[in-house]
N, C-alpha and C. Protein backbone atom coordinates (compact mmCIF):
# COMPACT_ATOMS: atom_id res chain seq x y z
N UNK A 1 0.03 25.02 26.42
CA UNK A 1 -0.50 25.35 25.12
C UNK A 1 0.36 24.71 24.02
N UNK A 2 -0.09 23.89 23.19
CA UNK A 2 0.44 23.10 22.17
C UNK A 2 0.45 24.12 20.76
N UNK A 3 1.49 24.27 20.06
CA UNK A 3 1.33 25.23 18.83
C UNK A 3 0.09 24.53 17.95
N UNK A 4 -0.44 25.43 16.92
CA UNK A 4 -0.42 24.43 15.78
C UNK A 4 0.43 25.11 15.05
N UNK A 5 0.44 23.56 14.32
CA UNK A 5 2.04 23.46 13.46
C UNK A 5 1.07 22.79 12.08
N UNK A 6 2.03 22.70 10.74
CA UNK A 6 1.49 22.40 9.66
C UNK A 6 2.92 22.05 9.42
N UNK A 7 3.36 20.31 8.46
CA UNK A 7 4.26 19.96 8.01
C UNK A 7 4.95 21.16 6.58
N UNK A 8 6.29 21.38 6.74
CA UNK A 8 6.96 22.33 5.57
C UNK A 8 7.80 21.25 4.45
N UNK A 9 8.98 20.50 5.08
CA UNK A 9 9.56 19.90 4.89
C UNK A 9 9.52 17.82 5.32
N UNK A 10 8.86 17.71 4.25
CA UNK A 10 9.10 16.27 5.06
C UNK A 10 10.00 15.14 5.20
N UNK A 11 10.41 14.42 6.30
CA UNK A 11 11.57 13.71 6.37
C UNK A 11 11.87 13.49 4.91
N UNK A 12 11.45 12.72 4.22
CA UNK A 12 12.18 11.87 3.37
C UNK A 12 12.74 13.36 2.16
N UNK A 13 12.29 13.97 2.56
CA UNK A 13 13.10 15.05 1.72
C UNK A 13 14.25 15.68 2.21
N UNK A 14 14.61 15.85 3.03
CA UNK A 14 15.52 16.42 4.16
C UNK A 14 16.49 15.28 4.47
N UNK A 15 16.25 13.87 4.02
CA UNK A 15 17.26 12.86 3.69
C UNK A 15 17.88 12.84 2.28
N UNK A 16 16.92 13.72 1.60
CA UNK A 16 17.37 13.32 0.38
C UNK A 16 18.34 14.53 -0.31
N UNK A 17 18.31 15.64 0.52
CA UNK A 17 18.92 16.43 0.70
C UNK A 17 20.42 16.60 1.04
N UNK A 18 19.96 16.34 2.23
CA UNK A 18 21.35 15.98 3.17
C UNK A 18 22.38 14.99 2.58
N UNK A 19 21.69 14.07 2.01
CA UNK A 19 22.36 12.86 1.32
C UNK A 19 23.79 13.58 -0.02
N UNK A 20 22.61 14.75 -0.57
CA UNK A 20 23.14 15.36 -1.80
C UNK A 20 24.50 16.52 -1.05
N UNK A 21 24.03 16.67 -0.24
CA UNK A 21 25.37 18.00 0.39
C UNK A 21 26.30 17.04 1.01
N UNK A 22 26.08 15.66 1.65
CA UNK A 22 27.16 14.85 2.07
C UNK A 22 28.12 14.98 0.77
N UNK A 23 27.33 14.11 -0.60
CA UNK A 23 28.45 13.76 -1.36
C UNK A 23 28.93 15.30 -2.23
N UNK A 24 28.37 16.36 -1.93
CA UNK A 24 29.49 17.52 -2.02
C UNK A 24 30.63 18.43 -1.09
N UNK A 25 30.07 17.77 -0.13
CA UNK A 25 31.13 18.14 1.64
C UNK A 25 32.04 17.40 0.91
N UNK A 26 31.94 15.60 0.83
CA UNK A 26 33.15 14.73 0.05
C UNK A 26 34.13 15.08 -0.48
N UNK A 27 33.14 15.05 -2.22
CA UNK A 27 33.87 15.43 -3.01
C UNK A 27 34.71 16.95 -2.67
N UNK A 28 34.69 17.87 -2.35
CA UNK A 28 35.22 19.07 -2.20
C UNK A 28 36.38 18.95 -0.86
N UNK A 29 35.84 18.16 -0.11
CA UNK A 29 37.41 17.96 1.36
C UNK A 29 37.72 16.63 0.82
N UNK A 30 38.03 15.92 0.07
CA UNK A 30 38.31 14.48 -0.40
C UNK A 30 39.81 14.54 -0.46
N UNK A 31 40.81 13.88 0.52
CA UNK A 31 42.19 13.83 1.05
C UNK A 31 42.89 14.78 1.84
N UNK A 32 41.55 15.79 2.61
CA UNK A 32 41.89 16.47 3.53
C UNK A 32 41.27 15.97 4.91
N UNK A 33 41.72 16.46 5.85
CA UNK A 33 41.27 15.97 7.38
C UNK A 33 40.39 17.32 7.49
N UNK A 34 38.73 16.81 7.98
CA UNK A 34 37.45 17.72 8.12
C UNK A 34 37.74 17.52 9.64
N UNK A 35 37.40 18.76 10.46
CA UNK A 35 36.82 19.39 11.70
C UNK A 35 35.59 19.33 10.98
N UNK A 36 34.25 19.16 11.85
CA UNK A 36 32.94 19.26 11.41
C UNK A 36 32.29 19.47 12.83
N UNK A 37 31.91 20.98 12.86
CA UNK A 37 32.00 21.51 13.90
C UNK A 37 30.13 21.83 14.15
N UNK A 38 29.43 21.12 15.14
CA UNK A 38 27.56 21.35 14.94
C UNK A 38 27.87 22.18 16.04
N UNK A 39 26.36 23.40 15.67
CA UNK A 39 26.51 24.29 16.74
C UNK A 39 25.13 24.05 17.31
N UNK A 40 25.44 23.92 18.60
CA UNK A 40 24.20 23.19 19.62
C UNK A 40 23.09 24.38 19.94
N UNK A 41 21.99 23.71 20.46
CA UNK A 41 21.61 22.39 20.54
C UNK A 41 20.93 21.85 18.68
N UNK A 42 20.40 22.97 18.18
CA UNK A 42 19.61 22.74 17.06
C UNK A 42 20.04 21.36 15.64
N UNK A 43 21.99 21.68 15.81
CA UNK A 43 22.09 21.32 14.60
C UNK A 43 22.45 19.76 14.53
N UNK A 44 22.10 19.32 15.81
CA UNK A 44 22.99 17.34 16.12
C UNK A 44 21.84 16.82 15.32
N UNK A 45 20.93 17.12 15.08
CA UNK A 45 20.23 15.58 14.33
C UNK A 45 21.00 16.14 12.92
N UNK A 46 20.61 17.16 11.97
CA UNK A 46 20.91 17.32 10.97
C UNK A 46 22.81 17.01 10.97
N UNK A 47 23.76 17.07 11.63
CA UNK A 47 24.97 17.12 12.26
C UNK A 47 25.28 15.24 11.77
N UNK A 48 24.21 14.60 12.33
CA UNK A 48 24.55 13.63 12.85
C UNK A 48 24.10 12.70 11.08
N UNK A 49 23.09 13.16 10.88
CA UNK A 49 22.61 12.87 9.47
C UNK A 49 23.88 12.98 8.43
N UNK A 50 24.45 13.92 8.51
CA UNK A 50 25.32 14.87 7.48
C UNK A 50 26.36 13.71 7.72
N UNK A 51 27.23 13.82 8.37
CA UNK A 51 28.04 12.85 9.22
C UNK A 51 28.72 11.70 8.32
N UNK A 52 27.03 11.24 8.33
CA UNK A 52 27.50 10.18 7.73
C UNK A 52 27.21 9.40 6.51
N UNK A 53 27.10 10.68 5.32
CA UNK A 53 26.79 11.06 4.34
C UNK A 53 28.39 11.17 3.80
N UNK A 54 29.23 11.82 4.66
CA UNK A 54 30.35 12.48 4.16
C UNK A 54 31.43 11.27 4.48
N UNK A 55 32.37 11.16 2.88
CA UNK A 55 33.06 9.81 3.68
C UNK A 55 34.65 10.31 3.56
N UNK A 56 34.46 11.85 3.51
CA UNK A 56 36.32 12.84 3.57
C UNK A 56 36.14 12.27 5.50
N UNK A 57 37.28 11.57 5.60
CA UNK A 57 38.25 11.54 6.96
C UNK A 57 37.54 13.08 7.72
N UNK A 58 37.02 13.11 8.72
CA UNK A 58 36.74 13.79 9.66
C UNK A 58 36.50 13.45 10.91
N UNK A 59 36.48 14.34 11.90
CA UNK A 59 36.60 14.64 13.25
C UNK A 59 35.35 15.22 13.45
N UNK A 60 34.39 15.30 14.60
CA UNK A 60 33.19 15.71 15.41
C UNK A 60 33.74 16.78 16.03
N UNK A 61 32.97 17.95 16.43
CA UNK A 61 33.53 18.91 17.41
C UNK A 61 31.93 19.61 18.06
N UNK A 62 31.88 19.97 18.84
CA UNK A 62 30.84 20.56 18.68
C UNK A 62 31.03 22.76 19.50
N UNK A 63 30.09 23.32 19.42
CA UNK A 63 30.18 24.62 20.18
C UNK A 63 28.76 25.08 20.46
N UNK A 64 29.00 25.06 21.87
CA UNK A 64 27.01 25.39 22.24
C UNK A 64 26.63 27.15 22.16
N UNK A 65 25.80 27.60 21.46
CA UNK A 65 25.34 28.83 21.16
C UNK A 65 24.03 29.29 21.64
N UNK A 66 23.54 30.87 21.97
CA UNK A 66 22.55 30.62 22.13
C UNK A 66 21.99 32.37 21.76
N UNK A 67 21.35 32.21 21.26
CA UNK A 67 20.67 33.76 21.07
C UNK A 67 19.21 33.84 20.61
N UNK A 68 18.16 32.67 20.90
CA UNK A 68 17.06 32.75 20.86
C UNK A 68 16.02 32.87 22.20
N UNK A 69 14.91 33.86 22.40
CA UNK A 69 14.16 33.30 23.37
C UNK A 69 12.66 32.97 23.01
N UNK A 70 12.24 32.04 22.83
CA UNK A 70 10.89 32.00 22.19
C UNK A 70 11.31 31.62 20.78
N UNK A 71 10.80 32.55 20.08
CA UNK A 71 10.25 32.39 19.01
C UNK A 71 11.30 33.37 17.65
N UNK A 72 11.68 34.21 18.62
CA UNK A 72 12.36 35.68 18.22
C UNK A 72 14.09 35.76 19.10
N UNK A 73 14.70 35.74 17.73
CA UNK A 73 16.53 36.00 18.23
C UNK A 73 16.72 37.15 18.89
N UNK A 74 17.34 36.84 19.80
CA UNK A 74 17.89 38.13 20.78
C UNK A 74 18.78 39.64 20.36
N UNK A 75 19.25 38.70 19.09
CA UNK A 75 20.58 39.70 18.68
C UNK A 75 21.69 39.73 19.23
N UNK A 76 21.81 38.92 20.43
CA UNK A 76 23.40 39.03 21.49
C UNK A 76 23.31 37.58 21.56
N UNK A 77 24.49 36.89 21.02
CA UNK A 77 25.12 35.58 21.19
C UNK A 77 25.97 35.49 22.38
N UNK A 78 26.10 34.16 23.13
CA UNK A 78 26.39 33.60 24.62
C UNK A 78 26.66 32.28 24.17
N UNK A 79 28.77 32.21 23.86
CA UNK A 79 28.74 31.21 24.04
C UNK A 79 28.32 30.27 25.38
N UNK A 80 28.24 29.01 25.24
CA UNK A 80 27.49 28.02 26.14
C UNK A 80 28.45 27.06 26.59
N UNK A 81 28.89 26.50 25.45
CA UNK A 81 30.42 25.61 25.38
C UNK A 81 31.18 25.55 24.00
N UNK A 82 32.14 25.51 24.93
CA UNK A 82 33.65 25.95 23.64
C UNK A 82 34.04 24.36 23.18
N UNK A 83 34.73 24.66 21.89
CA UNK A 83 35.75 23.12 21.51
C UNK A 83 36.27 23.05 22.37
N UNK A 84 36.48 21.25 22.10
CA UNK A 84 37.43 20.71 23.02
C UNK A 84 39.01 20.34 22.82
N UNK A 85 38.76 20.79 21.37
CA UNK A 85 40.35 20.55 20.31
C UNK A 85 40.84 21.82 19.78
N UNK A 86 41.52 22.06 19.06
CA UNK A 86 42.19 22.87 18.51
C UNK A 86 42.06 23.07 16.92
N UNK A 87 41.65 23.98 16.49
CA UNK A 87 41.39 23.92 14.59
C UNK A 87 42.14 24.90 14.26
N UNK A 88 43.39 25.20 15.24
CA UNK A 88 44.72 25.61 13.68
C UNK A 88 45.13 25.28 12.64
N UNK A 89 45.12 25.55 11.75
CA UNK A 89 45.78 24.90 10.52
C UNK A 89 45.05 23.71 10.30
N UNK A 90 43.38 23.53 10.41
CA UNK A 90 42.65 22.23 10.33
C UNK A 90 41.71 23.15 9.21
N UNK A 91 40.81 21.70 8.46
CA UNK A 91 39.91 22.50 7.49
C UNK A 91 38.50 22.38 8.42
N UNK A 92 37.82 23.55 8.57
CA UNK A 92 36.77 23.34 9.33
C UNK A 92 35.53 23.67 8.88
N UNK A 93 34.35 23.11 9.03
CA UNK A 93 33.23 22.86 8.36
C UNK A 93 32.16 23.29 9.79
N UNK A 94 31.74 24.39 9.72
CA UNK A 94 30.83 25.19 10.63
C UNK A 94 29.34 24.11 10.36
N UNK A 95 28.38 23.92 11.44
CA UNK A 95 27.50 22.94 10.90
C UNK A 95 26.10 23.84 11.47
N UNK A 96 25.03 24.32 11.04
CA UNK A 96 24.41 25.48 11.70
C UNK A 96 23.04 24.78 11.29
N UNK A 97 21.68 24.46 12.17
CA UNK A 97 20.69 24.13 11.58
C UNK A 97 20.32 25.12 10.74
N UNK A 98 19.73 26.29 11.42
CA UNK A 98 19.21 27.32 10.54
C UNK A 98 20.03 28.92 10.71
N UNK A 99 19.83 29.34 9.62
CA UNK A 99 20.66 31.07 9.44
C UNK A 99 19.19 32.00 9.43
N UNK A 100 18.79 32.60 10.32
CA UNK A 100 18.01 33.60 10.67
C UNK A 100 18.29 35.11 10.27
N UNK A 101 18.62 35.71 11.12
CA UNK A 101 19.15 37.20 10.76
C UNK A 101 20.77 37.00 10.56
N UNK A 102 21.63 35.79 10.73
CA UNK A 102 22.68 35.71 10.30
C UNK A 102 23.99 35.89 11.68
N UNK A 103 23.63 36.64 12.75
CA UNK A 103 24.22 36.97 14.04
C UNK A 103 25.24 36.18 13.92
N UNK A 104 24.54 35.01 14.67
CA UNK A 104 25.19 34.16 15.20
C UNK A 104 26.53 33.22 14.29
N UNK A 105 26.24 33.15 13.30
CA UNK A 105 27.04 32.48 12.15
C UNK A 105 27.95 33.54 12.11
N UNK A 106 28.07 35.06 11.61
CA UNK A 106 28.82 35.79 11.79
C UNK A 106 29.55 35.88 13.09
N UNK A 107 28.81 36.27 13.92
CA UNK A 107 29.87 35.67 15.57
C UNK A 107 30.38 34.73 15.27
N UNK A 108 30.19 33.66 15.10
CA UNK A 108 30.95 32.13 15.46
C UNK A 108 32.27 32.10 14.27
N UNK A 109 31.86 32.74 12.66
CA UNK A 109 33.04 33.14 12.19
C UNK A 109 34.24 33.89 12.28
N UNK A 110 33.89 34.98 13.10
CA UNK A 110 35.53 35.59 13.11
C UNK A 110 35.42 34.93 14.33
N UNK A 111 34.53 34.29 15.57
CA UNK A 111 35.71 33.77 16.61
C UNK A 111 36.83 32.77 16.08
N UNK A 112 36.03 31.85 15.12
CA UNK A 112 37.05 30.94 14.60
C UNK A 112 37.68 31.58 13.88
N UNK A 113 37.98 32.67 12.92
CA UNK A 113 39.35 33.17 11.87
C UNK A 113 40.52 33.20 13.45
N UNK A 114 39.99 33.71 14.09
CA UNK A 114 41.10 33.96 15.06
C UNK A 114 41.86 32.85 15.64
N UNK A 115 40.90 31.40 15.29
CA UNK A 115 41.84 30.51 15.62
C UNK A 115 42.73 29.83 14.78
N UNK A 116 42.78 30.73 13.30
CA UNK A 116 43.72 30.31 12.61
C UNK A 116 43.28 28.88 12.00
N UNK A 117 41.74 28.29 11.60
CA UNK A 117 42.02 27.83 10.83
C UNK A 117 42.41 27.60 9.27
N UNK A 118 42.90 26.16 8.43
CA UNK A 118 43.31 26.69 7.34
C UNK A 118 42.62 26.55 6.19
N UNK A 119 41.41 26.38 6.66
CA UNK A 119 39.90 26.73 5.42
C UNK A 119 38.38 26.71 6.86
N UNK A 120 37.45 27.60 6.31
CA UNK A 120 36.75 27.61 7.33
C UNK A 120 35.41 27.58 6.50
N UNK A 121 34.37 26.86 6.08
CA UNK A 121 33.40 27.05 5.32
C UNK A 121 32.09 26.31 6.50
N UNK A 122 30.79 27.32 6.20
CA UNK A 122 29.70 26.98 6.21
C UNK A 122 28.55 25.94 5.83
N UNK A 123 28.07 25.30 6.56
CA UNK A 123 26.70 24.27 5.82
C UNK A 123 25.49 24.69 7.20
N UNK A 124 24.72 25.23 6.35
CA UNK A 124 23.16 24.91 7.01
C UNK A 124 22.20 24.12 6.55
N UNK A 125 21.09 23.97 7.44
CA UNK A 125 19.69 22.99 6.97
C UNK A 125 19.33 23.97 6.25
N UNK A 126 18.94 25.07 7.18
CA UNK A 126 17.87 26.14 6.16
C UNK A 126 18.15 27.50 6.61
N UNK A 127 18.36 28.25 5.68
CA UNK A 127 18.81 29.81 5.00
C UNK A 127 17.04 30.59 4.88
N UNK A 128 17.48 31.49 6.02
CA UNK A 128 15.90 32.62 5.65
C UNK A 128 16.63 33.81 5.12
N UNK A 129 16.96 34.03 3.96
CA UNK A 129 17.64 34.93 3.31
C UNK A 129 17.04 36.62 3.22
N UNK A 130 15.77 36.36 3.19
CA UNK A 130 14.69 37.28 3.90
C UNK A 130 14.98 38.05 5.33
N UNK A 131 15.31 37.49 5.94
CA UNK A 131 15.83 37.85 7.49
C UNK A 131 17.26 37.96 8.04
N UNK A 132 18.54 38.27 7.01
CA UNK A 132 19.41 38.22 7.18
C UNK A 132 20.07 39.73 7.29
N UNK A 133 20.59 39.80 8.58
CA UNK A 133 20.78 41.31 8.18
C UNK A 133 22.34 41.26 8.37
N UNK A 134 22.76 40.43 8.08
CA UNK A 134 24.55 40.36 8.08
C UNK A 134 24.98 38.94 6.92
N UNK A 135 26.03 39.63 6.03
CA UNK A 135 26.23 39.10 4.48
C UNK A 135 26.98 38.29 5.13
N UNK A 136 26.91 36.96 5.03
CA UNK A 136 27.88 36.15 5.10
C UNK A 136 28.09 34.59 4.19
N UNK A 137 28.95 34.05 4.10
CA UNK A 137 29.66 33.28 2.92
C UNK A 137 28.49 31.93 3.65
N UNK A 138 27.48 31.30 2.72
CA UNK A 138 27.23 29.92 3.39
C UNK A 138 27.62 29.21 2.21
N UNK A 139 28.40 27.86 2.38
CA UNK A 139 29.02 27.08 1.37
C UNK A 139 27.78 26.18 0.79
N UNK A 140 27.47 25.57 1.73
CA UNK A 140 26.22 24.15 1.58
C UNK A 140 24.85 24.78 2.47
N UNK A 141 24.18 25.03 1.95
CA UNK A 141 22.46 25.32 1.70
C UNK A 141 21.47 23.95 2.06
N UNK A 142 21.11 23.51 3.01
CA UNK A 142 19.86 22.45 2.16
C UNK A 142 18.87 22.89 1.92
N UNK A 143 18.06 23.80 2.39
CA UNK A 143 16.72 24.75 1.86
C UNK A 143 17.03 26.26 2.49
N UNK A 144 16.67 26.86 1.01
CA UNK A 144 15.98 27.96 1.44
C UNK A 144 14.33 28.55 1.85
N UNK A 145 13.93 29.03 3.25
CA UNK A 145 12.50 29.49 3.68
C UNK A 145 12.26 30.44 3.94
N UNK A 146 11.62 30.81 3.92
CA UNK A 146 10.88 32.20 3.95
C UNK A 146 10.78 32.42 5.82
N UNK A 147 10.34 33.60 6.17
CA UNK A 147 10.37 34.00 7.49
C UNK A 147 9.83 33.21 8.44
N UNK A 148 8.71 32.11 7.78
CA UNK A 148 8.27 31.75 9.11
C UNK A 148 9.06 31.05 10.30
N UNK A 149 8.32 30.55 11.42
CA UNK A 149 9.09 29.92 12.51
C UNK A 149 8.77 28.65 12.09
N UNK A 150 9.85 27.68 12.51
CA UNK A 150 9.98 26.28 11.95
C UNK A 150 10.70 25.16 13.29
N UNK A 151 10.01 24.59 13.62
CA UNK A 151 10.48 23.64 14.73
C UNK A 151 10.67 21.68 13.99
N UNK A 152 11.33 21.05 14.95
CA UNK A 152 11.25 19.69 13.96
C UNK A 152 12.49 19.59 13.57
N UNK A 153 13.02 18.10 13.41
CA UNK A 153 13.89 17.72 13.25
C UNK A 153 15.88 18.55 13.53
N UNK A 154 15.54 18.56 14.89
CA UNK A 154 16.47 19.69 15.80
C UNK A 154 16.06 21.17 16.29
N UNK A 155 15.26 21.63 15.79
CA UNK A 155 14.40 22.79 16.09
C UNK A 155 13.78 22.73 16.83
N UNK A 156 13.80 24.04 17.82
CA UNK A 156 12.93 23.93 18.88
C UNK A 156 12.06 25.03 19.11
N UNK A 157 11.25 24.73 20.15
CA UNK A 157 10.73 25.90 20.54
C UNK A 157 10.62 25.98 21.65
N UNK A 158 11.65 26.53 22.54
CA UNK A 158 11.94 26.61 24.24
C UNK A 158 12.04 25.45 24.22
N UNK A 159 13.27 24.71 23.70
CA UNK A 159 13.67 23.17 23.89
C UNK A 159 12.75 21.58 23.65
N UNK A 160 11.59 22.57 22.84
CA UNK A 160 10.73 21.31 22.70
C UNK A 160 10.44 20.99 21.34
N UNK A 161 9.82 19.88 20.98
CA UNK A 161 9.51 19.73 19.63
C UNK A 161 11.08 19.25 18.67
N UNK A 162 12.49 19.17 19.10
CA UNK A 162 13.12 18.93 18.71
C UNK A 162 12.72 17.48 17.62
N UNK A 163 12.24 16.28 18.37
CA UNK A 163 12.40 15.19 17.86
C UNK A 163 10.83 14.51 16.92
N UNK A 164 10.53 15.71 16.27
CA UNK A 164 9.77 15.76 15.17
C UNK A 164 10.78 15.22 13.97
N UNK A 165 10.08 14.44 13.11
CA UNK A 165 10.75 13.89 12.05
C UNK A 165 11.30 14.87 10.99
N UNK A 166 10.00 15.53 10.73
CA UNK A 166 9.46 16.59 9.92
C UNK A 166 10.00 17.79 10.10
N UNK A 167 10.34 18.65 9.37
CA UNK A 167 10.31 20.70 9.42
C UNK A 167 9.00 20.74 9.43
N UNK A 168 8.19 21.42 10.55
CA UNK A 168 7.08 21.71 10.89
C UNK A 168 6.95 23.31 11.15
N UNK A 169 6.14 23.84 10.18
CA UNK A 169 5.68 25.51 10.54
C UNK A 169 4.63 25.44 11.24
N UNK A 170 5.59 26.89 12.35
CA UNK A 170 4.68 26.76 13.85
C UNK A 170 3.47 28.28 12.82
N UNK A 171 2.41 27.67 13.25
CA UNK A 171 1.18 28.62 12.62
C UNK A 171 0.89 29.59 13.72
N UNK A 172 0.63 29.00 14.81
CA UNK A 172 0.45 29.94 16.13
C UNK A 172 0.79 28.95 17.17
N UNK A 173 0.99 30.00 18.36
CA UNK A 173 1.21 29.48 19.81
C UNK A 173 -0.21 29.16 20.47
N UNK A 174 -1.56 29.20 20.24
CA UNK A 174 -2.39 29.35 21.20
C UNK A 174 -2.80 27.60 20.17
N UNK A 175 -3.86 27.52 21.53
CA UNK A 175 -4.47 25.80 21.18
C UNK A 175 -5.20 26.61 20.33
């Protein structure tokens, strides 16, 4: 069964975006060394976009997460895979496609306070501020959306649909 889907966000906006939070990641870590940490699988295209937008001296890291099944978050996060480096006393830049009810971003923050790094800030694609049931600090925003489900450009749905250009709202599951 193929969703239908209806375009939300279209590429060339989501470049033009990303483009604008690179040169404020910059300017704001500009003569510091960035950790830039994507949390898998969702956030490597937007990760990879961002990247190289940003021209502050940084490092790649990644941490695999998982608390979705379908369509609907579980509420219980499982890390998947851990760093492979160390971000003591490093400035680290959390990289999250989307913030849902917020869980997971909150998990993944105090695991990292505990590793002692020595600035720790947030960037997502897209903030459902609507569906957040835990307050937490996001530094860099590229859109805010409303509740619906959204697959496309790293988004999935049960691992598919990732390599849509587009933010595509899933309308329904049935043909």
């Amino acid at each position: 069964m193929a969703p239908k889907m209806r375009p939300l966000i279209p590429a060339a906006q989501l470049h033009e975006r990303i483009s604008a939070l690179g040169h404020i990641i910059s300017r704001d870590f500009q003569g510091q060394n960035l950790v830039v940490i994507g949390v898998l699988k969702g956030s490597f295209i937007f990760l990879a976009d961002l990247v190289r937008q940003i021209t502050a001296d940084c490092q790649v890291e990644f941490i695999g997460v998982s608390s979705y099944e379908g369509t609907q978050s579980t509420g219980h996060v499982r890390i998947s895979y851990d760093l492979a480096s160390d971000i003591q006393d490093k400035h680290v830049l959390l990289v999250e496609d989307i913030i849902d009810t917020g869980t997971t971003i909150d998990y993944l923050l105090r695991t990292f306070q505990v590793r002692q790094p020595a600035s720790l800030k947030v960037a997502c694609l897209l903030s459902k501020p609507s569906c957040h049931k835990v307050s937490i600090p996001i530094d860099y925003v590229g859109f805010e959306i409303g509740p619906e489900f959204v697959v496309g450009y790293g988004l999935d749905l049960d691992g598919r649909y990732r390599q849509l250009p587009d933010l595509m709202q899933v309308l329904s599951l049935e043909d």
